[in-house]
Structures are given as structure tokens and as C-alpha cells.
C-alpha atoms as a PDB file:
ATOM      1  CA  UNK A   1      99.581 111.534 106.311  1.00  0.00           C
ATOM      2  CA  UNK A   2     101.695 110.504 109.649  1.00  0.00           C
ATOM      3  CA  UNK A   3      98.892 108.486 112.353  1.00  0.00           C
ATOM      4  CA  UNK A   4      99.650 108.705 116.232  1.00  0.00           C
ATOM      5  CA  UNK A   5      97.767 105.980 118.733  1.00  0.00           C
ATOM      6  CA  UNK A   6      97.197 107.047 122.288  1.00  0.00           C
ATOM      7  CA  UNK A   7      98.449 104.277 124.247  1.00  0.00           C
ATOM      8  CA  UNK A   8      99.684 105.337 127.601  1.00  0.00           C
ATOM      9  CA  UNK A   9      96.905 104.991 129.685  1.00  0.00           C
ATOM     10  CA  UNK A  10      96.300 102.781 132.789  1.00  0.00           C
ATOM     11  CA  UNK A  11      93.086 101.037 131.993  1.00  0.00           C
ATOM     12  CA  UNK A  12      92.332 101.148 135.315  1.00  0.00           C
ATOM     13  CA  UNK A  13      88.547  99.523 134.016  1.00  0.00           C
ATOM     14  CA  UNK A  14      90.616  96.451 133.331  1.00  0.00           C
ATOM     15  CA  UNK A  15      92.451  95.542 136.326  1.00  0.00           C
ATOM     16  CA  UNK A  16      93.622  92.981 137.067  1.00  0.00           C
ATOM     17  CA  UNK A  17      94.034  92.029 133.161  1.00  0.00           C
ATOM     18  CA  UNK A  18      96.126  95.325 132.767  1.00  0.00           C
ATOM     19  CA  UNK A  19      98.375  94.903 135.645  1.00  0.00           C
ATOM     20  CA  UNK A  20     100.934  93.120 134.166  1.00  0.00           C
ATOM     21  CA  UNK A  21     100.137  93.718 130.465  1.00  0.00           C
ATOM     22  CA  UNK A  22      99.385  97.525 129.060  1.00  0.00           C
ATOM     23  CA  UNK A  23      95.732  97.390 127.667  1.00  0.00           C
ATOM     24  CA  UNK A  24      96.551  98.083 123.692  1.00  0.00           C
ATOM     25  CA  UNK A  25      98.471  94.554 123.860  1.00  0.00           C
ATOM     26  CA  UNK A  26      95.017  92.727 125.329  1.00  0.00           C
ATOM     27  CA  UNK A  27      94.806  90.244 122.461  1.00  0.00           C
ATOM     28  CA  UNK A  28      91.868  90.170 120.261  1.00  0.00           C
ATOM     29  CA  UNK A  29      90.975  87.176 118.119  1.00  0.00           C
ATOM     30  CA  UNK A  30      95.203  86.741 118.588  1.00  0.00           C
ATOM     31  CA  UNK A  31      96.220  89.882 118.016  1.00  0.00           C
ATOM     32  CA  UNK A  32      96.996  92.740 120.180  1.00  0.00           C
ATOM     33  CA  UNK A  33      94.557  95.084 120.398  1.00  0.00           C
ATOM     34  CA  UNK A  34      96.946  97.721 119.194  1.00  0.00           C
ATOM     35  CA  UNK A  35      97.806  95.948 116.021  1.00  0.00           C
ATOM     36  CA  UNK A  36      94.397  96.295 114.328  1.00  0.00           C
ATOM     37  CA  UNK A  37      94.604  99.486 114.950  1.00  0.00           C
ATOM     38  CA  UNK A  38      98.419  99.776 113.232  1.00  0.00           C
ATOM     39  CA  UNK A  39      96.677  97.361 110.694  1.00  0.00           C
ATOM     40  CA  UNK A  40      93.839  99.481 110.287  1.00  0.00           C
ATOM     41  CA  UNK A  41      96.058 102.662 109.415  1.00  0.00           C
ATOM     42  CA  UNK A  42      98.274 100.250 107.251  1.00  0.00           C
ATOM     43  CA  UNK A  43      95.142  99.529 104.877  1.00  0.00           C
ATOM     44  CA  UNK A  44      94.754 103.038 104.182  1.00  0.00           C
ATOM     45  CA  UNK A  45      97.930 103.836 103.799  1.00  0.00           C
ATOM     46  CA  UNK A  46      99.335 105.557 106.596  1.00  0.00           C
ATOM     47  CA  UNK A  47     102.762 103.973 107.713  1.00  0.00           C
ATOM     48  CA  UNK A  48     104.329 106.298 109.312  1.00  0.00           C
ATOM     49  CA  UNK A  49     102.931 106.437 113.475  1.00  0.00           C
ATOM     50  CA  UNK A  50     103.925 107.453 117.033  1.00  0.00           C
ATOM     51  CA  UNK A  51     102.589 106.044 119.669  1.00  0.00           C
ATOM     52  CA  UNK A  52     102.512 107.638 123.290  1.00  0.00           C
ATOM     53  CA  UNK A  53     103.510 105.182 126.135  1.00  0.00           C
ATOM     54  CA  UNK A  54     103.870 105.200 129.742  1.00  0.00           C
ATOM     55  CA  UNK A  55     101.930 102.728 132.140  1.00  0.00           C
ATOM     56  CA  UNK A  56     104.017  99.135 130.656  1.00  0.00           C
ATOM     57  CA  UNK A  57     105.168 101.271 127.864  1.00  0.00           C
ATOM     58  CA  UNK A  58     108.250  99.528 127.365  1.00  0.00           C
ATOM     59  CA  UNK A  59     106.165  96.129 126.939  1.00  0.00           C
ATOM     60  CA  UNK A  60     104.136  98.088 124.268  1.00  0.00           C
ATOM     61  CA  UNK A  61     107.795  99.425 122.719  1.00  0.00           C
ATOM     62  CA  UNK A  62     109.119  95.375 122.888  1.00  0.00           C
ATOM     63  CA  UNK A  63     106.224  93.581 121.226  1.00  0.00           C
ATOM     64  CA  UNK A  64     105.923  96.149 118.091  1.00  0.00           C
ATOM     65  CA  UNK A  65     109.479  97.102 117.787  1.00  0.00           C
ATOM     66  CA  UNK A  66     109.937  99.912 114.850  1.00  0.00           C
ATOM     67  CA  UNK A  67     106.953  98.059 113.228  1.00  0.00           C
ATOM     68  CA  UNK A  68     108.658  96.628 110.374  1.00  0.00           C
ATOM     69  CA  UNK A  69     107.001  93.369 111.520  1.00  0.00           C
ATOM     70  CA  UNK A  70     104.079  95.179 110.362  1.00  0.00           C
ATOM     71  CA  UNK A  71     105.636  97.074 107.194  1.00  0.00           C
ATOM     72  CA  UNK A  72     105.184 100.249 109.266  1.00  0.00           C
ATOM     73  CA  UNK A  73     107.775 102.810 110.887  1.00  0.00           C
ATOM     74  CA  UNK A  74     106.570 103.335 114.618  1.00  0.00           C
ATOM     75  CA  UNK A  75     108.300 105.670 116.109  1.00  0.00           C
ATOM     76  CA  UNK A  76     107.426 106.329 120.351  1.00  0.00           C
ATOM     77  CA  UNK A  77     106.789 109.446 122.243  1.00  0.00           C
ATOM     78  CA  UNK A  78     108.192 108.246 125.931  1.00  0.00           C
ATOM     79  CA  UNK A  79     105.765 110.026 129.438  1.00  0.00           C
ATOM     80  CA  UNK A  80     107.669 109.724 131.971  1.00  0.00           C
ATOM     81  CA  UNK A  81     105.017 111.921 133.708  1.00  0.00           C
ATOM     82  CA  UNK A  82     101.578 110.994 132.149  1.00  0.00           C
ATOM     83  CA  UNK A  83     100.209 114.017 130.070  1.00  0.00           C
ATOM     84  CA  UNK A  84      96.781 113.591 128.831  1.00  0.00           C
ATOM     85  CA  UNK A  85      95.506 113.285 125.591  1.00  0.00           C
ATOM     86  CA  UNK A  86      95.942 116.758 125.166  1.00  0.00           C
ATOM     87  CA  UNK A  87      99.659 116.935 126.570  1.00  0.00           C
ATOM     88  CA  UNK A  88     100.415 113.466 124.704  1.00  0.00           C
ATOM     89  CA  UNK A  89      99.508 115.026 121.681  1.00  0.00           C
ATOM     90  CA  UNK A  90     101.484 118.055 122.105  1.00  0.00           C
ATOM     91  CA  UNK A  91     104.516 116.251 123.188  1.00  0.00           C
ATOM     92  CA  UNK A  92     104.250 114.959 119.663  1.00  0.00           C
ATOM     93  CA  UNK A  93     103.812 117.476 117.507  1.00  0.00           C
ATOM     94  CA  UNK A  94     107.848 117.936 116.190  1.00  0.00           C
ATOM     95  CA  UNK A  95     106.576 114.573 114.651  1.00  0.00           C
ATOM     96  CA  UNK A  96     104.150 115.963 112.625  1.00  0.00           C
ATOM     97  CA  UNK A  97     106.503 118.130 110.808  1.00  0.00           C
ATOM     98  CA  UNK A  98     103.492 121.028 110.512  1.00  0.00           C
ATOM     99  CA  UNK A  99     101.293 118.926 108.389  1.00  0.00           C
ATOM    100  CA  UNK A 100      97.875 117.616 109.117  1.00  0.00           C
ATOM    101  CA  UNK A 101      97.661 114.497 111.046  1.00  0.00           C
ATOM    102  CA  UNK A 102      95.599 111.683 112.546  1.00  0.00           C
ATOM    103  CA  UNK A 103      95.073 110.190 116.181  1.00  0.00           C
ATOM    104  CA  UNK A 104      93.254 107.508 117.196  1.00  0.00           C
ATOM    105  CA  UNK A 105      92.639 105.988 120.666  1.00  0.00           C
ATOM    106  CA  UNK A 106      94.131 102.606 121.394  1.00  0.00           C
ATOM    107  CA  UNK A 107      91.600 101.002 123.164  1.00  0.00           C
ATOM    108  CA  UNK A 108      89.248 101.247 120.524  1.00  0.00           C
ATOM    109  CA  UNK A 109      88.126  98.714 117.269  1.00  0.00           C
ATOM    110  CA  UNK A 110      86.419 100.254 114.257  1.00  0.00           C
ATOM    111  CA  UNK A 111      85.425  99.479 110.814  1.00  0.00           C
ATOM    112  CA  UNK A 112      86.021 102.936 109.661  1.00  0.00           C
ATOM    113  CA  UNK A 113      87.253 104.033 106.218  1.00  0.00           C
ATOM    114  CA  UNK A 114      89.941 106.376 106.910  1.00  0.00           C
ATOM    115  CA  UNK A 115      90.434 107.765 103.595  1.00  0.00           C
ATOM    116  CA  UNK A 116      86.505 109.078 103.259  1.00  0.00           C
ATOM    117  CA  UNK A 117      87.521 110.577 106.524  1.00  0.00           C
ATOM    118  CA  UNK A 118      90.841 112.496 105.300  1.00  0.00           C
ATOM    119  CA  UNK A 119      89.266 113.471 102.268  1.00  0.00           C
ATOM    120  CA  UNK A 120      86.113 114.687 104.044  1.00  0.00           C
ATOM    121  CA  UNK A 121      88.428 116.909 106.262  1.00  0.00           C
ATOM    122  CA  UNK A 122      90.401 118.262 103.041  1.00  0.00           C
ATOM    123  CA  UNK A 123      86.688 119.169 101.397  1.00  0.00           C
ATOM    124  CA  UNK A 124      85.557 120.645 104.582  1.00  0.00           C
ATOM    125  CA  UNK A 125      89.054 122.787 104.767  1.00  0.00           C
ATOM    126  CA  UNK A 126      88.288 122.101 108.740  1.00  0.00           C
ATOM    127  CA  UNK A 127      90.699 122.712 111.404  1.00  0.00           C
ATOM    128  CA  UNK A 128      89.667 119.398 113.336  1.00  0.00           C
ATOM    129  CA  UNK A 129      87.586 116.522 112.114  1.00  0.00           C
ATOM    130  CA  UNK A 130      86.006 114.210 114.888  1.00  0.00           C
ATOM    131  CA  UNK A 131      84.542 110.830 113.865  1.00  0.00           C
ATOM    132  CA  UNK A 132      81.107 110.831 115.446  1.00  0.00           C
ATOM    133  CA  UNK A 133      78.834 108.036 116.088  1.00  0.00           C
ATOM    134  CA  UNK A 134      75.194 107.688 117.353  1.00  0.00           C
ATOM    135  CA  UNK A 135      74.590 105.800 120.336  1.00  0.00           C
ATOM    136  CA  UNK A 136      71.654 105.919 122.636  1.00  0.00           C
ATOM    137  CA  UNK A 137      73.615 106.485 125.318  1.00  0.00           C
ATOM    138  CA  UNK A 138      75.449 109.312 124.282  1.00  0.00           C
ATOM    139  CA  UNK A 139      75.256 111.888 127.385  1.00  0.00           C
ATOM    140  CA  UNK A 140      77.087 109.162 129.070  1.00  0.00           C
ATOM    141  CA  UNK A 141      79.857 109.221 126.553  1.00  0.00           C
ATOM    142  CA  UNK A 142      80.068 112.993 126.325  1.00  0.00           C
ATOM    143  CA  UNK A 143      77.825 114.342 123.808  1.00  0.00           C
ATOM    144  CA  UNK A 144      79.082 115.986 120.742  1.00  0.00           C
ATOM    145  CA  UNK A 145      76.748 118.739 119.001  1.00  0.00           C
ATOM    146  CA  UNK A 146      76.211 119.222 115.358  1.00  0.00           C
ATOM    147  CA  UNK A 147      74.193 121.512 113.467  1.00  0.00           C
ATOM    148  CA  UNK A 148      72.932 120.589 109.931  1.00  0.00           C
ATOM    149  CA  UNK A 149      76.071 121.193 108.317  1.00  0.00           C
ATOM    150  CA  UNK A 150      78.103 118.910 110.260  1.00  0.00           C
ATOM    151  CA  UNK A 151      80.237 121.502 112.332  1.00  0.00           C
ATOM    152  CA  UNK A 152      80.322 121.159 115.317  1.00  0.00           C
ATOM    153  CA  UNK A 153      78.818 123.443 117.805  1.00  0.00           C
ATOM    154  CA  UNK A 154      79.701 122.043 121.738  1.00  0.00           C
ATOM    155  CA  UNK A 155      81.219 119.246 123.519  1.00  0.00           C
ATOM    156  CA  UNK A 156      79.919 118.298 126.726  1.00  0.00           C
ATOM    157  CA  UNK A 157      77.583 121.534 126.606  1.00  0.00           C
ATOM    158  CA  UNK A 158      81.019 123.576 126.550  1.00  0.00           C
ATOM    159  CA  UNK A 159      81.550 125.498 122.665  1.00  0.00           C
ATOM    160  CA  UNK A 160      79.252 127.987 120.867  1.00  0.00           C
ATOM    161  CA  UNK A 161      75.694 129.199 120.597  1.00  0.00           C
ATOM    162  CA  UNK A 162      74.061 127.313 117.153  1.00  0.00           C
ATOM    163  CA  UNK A 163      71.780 128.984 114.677  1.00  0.00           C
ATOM    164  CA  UNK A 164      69.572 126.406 114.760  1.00  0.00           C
ATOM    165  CA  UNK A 165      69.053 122.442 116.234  1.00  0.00           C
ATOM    166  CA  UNK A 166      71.464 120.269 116.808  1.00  0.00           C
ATOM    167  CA  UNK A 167      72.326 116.745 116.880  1.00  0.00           C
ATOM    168  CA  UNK A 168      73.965 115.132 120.052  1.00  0.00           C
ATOM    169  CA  UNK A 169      76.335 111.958 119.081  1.00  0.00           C
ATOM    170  CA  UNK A 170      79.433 110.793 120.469  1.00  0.00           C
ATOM    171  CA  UNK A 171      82.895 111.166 119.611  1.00  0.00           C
ATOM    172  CA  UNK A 172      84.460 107.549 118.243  1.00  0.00           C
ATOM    173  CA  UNK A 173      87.779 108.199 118.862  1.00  0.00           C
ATOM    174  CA  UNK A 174      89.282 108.825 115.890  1.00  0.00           C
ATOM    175  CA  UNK A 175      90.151 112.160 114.399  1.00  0.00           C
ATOM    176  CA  UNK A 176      92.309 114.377 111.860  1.00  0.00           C
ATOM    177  CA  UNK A 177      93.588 117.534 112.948  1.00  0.00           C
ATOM    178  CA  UNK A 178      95.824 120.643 111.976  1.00  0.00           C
ATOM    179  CA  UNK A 179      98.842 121.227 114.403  1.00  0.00           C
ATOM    180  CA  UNK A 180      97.268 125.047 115.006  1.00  0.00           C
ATOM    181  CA  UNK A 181      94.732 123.121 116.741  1.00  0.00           C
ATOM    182  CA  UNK A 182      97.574 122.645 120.021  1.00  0.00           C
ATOM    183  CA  UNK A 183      98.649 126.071 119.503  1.00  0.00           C
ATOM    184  CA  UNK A 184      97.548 126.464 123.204  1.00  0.00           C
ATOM    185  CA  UNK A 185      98.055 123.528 124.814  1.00  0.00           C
ATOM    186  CA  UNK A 186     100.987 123.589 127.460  1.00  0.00           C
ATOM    187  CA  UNK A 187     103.991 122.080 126.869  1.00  0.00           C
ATOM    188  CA  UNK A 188     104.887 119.115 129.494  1.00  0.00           C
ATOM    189  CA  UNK A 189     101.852 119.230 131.253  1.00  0.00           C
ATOM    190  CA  UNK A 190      99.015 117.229 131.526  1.00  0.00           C
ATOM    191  CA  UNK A 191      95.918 118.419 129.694  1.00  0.00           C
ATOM    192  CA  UNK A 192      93.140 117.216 127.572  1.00  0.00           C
ATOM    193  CA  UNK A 193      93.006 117.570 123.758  1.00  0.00           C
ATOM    194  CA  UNK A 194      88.675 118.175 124.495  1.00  0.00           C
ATOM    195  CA  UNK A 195      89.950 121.731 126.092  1.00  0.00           C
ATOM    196  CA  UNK A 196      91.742 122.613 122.696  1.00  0.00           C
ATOM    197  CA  UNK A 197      88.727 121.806 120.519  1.00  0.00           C
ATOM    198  CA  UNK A 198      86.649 123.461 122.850  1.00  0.00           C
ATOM    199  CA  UNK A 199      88.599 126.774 122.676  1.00  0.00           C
ATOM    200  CA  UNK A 200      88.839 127.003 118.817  1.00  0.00           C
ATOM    201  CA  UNK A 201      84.723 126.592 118.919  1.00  0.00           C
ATOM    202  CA  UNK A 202      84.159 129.487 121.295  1.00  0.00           C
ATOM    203  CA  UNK A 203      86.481 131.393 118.653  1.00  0.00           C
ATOM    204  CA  UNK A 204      84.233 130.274 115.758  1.00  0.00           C
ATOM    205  CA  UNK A 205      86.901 127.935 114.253  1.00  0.00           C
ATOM    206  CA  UNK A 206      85.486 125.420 111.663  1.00  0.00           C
ATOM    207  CA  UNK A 207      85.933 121.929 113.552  1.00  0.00           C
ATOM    208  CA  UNK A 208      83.554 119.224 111.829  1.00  0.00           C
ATOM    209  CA  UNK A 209      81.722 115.833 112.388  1.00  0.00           C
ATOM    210  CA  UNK A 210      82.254 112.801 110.545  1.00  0.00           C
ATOM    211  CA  UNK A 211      79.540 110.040 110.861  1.00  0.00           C
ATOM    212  CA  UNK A 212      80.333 106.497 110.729  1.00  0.00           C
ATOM    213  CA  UNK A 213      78.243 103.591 110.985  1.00  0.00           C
ATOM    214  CA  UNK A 214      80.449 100.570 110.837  1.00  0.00           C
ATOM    215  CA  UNK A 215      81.559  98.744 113.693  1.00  0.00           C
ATOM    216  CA  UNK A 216      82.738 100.019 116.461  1.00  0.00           C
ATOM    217  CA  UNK A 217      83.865  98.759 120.276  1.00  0.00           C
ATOM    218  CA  UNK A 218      85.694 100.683 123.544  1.00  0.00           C
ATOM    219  CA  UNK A 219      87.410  97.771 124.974  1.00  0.00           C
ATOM    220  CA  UNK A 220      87.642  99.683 128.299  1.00  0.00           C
ATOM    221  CA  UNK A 221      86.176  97.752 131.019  1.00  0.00           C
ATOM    222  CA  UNK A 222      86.353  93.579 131.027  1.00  0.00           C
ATOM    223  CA  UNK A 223      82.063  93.610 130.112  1.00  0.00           C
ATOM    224  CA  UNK A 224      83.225  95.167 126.571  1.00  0.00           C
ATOM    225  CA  UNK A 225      86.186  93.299 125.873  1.00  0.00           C
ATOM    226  CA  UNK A 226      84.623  90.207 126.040  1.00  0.00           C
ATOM    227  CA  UNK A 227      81.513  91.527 123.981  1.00  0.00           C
ATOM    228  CA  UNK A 228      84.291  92.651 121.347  1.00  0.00           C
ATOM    229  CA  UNK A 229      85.630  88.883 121.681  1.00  0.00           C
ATOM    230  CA  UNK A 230      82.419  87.380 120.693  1.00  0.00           C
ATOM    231  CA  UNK A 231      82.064  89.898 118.253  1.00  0.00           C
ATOM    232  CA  UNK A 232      85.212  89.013 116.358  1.00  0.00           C
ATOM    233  CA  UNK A 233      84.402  85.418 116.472  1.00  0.00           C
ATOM    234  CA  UNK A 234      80.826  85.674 115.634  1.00  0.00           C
ATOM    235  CA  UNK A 235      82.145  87.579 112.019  1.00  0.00           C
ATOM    236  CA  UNK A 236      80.465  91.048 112.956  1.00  0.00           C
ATOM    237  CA  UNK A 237      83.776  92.412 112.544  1.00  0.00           C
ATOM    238  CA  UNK A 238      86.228  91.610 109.710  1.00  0.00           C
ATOM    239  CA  UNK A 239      89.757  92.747 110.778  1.00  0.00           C
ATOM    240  CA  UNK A 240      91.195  90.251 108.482  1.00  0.00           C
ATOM    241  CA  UNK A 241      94.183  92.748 107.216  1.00  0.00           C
ATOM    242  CA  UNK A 242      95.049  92.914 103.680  1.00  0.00           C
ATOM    243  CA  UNK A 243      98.486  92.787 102.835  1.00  0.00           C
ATOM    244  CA  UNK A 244     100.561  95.903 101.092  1.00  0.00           C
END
């Protein structure tokens, strides 16, 4: 399975750190924070990425190279215009080649076992699988809703009427996805991958929730990354990778 990393964001949250240096290169226990991600698709692996740049994307595209560094083949989809998460994705989609694929957001650490995940979405024969999380705070994340059966029913109140209760969590930025799933989405134009899944749930698709409950940090504003700094040195995450 091919991986892509959304990376071209401005991390506005972060400023002034991400002035001069994009936020998936913020270094974390000495590594980028982009490269545990890369490391963390490398342990379960998935070699084969794209990565989206556009605010500093050419530092991003300088310090990884074509990931061989890494034993990885990165390959980068270039925004001149930013496009979204939606858009982003779509704009690399030929890279795909038709097949399912995963995405994961670059500004995020996780312990998160990405092959239970892939083979969860293969059982499930879903169109979309989002990696959920519980967090007590989740209405301020955006909740997710899933009935007993793990589908999910709405995102940010926006989907499908449920037979039954439902379970708010949020969405951990990770996911695995069929390509029908941007059958919609505008080409070239900026647009959020949320508006896709929400779409396919008003049209009854089967779009499911994976829980995790390892680790897990959104190094977006400069109270979290140094949390996820004294995380890493306190041992409460192990991103020591393992080699091929």
C-alpha cells in the first residue's frame, strides 16, 4: 500500500518557529517531525509516499530528498496554489494508481499499528477508514459519530440519521481510503477531504471508525509541541525506529 503525508500547511499556531522552517521539519527528540512519521510508515511496511508541499516546501523537498536516506521512495506533489486536504489529496491521486491508499497528517505523532488498521479496513470492505480517538474534548476537535458497529454516522453533525446511539470521538489523523472516495472532489481547487466523507455518508456509503489508544500528539500550536517534547524524553513515547 502507497502512504501520502499532508505537509503543506502554514502552521500559522507556530509562528514564529514556522517562519523560517515548514512545521513537519520542527525537530522532535532530533528528528524532524516528519520523519517519524516516514519512520512510522517504514515499520509497517509502506515505502512508497508522496508528500504535498507548499508553505517552505522546497526546505521539506531538500532535507528528505527521494528518501533513500530513509530506505523509502518519496515522491512530492508540488501547490503552487494551496489546495486543502481535500484538493491535496486529489492532486495526488495519478499516484495511487487506483488502489487503496493511506494519508496521514504531518503534524501529528502516534503510536498506532498501521497494519491492524489496513487489515481492519480490508475486513470491513469500507470505502474510508478514519482512525478515531476519545478525548474529552472532542466537540472542540470536530466530533466524529459512530454507531455500535463502528460506521460512521456524521462529522461535525453533517452525515446521516443513525438507527440507534452513537458515540462522539475525534478523528486522529490518520486514515485509509479508496480513490472513489475523491470521485467528487474538484480538480485544482481548494477543498476539504471532510466534504468528501461527508457526501458518501448522506449516500449511505460504508465509511468506518478505527479506535486507537496509543499515544498520540497534534504538534500544532507551541503549548503541544513542547508537551510532545517532554513526552519523548520522559519515555511515554517510543519512536525508536526499527531498522528494515
Amino acid at each position: 500500500m502507497k502512504a501520502m503525508i499532508l505537509a503543506a500547511g502554514f502552521g500559522t499556531r507556530l509562528r514564529p518557529l514556522t517562519e523560517s522552517l515548514p512545521k513537519p521539519l520542527l525537530p522532535i527528540a532530533g528528528r524532524p517531525l516528519i520523519v517519524w512519521n516516514l519512520l512510522l510508515l517504514r515499520q509497517h511496511g509502506i515505502k512508497d509516499v508522496i508528500i504535498n508541499l507548499h508553505h517552505l516546501g522546497h526546505v521539506i523537498e531538500k532535507e528528505l530528498g527521494d528518501g533513500s536516506r530513509l530506505g523509502m521512495r518519496v515522491t512530492y506533489s508540488r501547490e503552487p496554489m494551496i489546495l486543502g486536504t481535500g484538493g491535496g489529496i486529489k492532486q495526488a491521486e495519478p499516484f495511487f494508481g487506483g488502489d487503496p491508499f493511506l494519508v496521514l497528517n504531518g503534524d501529528t505523532l502516534m503510536d498506532l499499528d498501521l497494519g491492524a488498521v489496513i487489515a481492519f479496513h480490508r475486513e470491513q470492505d469500507a470505502l474510508a477508514t478514519m482512525v478515531l480517538r476519545d478525548d474529552p474534548d472532542v466537540d472542540r476537535w470536530g466530533a466524529v459519530e459512530v454507531d455500535a458497529r463502528q460506521r460512521v454516522v456524521r462529522i461535525n453533525g453533517r452525515g446521516r440519521a443513525a438507527p440507534g446511539p452513537t458515540v462522539k470521538r475525534m478523528f486522529a489523523g490518520a486514515h485509509v481510503m479508496r480513490a472513489r472516495l475523491l470521485r467528487d472532489l474538484p480538480q485544482g481547487r481548494e477543498s476539504s477531504i471532510l466534504d468528501a466523507y461527508v457526501a458518501e455518508l448522506q449516500a449511505d456509503a460504508m465509511i468506518v471508525g478505527y479506535g486507537m489508544t496509543g499515544y498520540w500528539s497534534d504538534v500544532g500550536t507551541p503549548e503541544r509541541y513542547a508537551q510532545a517534547q517532554r513526552d519523548v524524553t520522559a519515555g511515554l513515547l517510543n519512536l525508536t525506529p526499527r531498522e528494515s
